[in-house]
N, C-alpha and C. Protein backbone atom coordinates (compact mmCIF):
# COMPACT_ATOMS: atom_id res chain seq x y z
N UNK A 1 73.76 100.80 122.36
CA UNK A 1 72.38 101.17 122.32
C UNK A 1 71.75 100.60 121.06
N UNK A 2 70.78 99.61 121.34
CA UNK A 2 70.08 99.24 120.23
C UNK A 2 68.47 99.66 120.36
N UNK A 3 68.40 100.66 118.93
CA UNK A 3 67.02 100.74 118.57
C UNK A 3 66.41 99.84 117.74
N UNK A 4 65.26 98.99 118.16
CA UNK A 4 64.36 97.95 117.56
C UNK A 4 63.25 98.64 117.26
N UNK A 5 63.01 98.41 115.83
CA UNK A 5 61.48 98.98 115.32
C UNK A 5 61.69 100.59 114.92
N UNK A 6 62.71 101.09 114.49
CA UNK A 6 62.93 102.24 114.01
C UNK A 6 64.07 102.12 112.73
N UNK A 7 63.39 103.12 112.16
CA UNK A 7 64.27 102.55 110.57
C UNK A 7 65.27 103.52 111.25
N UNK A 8 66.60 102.95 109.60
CA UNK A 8 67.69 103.01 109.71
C UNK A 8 68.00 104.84 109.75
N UNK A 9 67.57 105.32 108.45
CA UNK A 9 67.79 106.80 108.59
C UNK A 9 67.25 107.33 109.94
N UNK A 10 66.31 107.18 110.54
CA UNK A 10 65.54 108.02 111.58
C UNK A 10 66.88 107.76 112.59
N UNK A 11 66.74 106.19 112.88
CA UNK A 11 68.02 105.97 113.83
C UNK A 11 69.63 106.63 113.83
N UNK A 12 70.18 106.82 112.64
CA UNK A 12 71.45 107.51 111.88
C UNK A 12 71.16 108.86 112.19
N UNK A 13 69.78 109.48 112.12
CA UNK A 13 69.61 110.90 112.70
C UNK A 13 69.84 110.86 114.15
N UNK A 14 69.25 110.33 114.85
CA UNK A 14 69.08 109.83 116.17
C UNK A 14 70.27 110.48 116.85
N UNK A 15 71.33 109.51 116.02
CA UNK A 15 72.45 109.40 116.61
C UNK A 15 73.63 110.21 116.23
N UNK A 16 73.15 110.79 115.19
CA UNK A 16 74.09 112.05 114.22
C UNK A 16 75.17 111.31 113.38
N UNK A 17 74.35 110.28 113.11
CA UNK A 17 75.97 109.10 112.15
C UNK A 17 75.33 109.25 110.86
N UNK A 18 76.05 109.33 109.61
CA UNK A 18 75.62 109.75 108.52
C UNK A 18 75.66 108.28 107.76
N UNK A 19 74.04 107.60 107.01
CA UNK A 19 74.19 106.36 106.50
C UNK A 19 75.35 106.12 105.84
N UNK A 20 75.90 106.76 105.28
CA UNK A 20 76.91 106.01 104.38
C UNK A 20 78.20 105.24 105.02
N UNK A 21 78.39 106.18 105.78
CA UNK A 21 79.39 105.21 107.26
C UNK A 21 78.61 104.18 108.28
N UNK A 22 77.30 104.07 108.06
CA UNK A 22 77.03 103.07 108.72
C UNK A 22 77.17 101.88 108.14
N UNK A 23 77.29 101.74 106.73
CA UNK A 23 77.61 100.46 105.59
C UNK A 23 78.84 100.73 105.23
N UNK A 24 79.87 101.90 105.59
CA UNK A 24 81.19 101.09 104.90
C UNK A 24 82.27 99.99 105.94
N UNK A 25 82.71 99.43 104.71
CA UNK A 25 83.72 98.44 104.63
C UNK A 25 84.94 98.87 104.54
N UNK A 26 86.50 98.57 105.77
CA UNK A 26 87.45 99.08 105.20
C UNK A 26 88.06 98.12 104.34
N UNK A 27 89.10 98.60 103.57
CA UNK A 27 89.49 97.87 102.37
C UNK A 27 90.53 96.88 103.24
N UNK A 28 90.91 95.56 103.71
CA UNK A 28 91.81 95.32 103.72
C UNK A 28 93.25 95.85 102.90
N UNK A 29 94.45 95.93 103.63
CA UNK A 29 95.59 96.76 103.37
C UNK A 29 96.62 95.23 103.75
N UNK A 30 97.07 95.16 102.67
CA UNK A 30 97.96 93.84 103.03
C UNK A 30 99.84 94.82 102.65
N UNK A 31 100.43 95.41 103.96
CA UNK A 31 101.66 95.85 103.67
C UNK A 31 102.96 95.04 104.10
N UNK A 32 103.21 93.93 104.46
CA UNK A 32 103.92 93.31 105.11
C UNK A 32 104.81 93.44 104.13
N UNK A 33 105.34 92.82 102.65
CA UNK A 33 106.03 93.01 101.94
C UNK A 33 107.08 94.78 101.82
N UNK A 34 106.20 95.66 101.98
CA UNK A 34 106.21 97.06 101.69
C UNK A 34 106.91 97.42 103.21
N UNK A 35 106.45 96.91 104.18
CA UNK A 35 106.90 97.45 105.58
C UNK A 35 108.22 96.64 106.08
N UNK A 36 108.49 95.27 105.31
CA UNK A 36 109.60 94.51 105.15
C UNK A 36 111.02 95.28 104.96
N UNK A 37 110.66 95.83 103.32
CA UNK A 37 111.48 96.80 102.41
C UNK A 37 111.83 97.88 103.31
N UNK A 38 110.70 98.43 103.75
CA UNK A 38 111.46 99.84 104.57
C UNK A 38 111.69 99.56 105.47
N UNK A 39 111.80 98.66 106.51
CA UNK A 39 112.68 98.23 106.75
C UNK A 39 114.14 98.05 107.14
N UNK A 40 114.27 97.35 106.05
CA UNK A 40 115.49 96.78 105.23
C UNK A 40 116.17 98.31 104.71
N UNK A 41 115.55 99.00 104.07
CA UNK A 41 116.48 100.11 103.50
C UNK A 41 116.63 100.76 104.54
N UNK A 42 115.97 101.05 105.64
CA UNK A 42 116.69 101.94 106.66
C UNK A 42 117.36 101.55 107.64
N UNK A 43 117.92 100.18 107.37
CA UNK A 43 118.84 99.16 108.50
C UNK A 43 120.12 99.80 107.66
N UNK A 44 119.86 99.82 106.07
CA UNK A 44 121.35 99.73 105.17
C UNK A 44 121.77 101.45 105.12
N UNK A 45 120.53 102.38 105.21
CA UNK A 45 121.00 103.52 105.26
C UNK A 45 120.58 104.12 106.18
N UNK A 46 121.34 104.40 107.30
CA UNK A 46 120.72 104.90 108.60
C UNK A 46 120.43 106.65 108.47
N UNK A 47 121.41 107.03 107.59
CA UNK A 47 121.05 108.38 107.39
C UNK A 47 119.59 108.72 106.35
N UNK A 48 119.09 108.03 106.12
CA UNK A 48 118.03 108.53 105.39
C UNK A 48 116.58 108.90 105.73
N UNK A 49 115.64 109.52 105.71
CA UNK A 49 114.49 109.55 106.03
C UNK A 49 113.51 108.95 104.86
N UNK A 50 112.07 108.73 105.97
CA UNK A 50 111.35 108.40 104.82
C UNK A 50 110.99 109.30 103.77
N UNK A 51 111.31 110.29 103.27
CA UNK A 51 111.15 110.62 102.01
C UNK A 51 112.22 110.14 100.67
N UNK A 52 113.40 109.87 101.21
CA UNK A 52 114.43 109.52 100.31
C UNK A 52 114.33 107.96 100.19
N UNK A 53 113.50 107.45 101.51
CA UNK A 53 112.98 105.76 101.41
C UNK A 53 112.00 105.60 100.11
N UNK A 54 111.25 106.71 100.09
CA UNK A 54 109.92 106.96 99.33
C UNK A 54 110.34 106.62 97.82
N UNK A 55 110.88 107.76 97.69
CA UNK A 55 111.97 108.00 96.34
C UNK A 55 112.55 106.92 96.40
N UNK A 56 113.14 105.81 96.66
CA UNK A 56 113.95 104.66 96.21
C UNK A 56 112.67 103.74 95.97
N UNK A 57 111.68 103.69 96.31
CA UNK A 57 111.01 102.33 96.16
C UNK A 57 110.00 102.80 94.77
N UNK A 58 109.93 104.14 94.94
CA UNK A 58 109.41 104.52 93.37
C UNK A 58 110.35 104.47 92.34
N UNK A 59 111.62 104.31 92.47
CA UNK A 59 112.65 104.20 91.41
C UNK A 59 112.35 102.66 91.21
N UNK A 60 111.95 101.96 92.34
CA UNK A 60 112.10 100.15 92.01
C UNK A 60 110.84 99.73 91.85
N UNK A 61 110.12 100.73 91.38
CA UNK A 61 108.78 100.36 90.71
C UNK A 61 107.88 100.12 91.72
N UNK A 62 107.64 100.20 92.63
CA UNK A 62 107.04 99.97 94.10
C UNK A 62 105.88 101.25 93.73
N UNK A 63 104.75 100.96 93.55
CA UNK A 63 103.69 102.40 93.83
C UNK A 63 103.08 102.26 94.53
N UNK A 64 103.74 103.42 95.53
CA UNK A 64 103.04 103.33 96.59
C UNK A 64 103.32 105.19 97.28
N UNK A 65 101.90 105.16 98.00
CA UNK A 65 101.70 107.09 98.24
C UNK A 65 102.72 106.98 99.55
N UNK A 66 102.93 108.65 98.89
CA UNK A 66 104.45 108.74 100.51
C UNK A 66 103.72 108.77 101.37
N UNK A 67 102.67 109.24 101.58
CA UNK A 67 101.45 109.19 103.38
C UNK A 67 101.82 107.81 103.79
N UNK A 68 101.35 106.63 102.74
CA UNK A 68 101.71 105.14 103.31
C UNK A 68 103.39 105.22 104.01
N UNK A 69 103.70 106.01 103.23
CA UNK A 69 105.79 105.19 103.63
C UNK A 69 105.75 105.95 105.08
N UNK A 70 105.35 106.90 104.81
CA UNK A 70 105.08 107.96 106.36
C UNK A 70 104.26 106.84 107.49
N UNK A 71 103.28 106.66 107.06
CA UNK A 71 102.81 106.36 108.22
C UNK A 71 103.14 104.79 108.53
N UNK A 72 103.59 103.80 107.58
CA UNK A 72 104.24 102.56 107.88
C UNK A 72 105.72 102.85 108.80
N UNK A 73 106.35 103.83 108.54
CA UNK A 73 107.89 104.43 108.89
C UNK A 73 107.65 104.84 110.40
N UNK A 74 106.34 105.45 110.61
CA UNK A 74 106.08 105.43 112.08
C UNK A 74 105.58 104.42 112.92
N UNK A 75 104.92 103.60 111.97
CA UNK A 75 104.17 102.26 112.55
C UNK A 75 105.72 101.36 113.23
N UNK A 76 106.84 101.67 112.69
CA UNK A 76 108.08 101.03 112.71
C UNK A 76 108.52 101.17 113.69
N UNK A 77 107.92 102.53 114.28
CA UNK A 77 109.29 103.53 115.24
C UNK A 77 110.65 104.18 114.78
N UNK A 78 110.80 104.07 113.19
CA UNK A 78 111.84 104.29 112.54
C UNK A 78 112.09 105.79 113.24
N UNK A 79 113.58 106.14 113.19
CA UNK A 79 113.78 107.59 113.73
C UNK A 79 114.23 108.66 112.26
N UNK A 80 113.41 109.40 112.33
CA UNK A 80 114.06 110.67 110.58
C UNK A 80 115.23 110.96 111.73
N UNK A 81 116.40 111.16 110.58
CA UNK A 81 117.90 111.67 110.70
C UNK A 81 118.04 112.51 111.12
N UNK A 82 118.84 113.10 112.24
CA UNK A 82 118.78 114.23 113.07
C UNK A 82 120.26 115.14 112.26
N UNK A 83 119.77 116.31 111.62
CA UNK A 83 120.40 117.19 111.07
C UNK A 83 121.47 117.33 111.89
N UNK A 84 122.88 117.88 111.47
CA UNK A 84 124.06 117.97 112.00
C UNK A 84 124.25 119.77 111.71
N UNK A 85 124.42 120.42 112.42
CA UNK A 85 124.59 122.06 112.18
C UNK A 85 125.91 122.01 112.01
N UNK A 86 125.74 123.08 110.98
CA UNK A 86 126.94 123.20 110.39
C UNK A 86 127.41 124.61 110.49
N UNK A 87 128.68 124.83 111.10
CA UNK A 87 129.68 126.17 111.46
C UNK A 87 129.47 127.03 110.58
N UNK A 88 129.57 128.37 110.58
CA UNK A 88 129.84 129.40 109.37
C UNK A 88 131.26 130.00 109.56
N UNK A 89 132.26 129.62 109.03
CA UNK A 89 133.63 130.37 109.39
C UNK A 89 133.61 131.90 108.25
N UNK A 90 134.37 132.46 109.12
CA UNK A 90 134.09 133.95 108.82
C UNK A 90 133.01 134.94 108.76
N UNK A 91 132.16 134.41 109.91
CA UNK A 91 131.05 135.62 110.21
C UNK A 91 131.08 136.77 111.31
N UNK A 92 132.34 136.38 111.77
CA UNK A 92 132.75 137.15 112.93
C UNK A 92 133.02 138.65 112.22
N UNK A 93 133.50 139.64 113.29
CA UNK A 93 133.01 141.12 112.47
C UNK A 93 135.35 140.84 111.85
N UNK A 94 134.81 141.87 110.54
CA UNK A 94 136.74 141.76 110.41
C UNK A 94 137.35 143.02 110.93
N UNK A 95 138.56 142.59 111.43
CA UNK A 95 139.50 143.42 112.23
C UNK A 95 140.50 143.65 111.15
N UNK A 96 140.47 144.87 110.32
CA UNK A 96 141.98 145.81 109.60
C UNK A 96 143.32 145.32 110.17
């Protein structure tokens, strides 16, 4: 729908879009390097999730927010580590 001959605010009302999102720009996001790495670390450690991915690339100087490692880690299809339950021996009642 294009309105011709109606300013921009009236039109932004119009339509319930608030000017400031009608002029933004997203930032290009260049992660190929970053989505490389994780990767790579979760080929070498299959038990790990992305939070312990997170934590290694901030140890190697990598800054970068865990939301990114999260949501690159899903962009992947990567799978988080499926917990193993673990037995309790001796919870049964004791017999004298």
């Amino acid at each position: 729908m294009i309105l011709k001959g109606v300013r921009q605010q009236r039109a932004c009302e119009l339509i319930g879009l608030p000017r400031s999102s009608l002029s933004y720009r997203p930032h290009p996001r260049h992660h190929g390097r970053l989505q490389e790495r994780i990767r790579t670390l979760a080929r070498e450690h299959p038990r790990w999730g992305c939070r312990r991915v997170h934590a290694t690339l901030r140890r190697e100087g990598v800054q970068v927010n865990r939301k990114t490692v999260h949501r690159l880690w899903k962009r992947e299809g990567l799978a988080h580590p499926t917990r193993r339950k673990t037995r309790k021996i001796g919870t049964g009642q004791h017999v004298p």
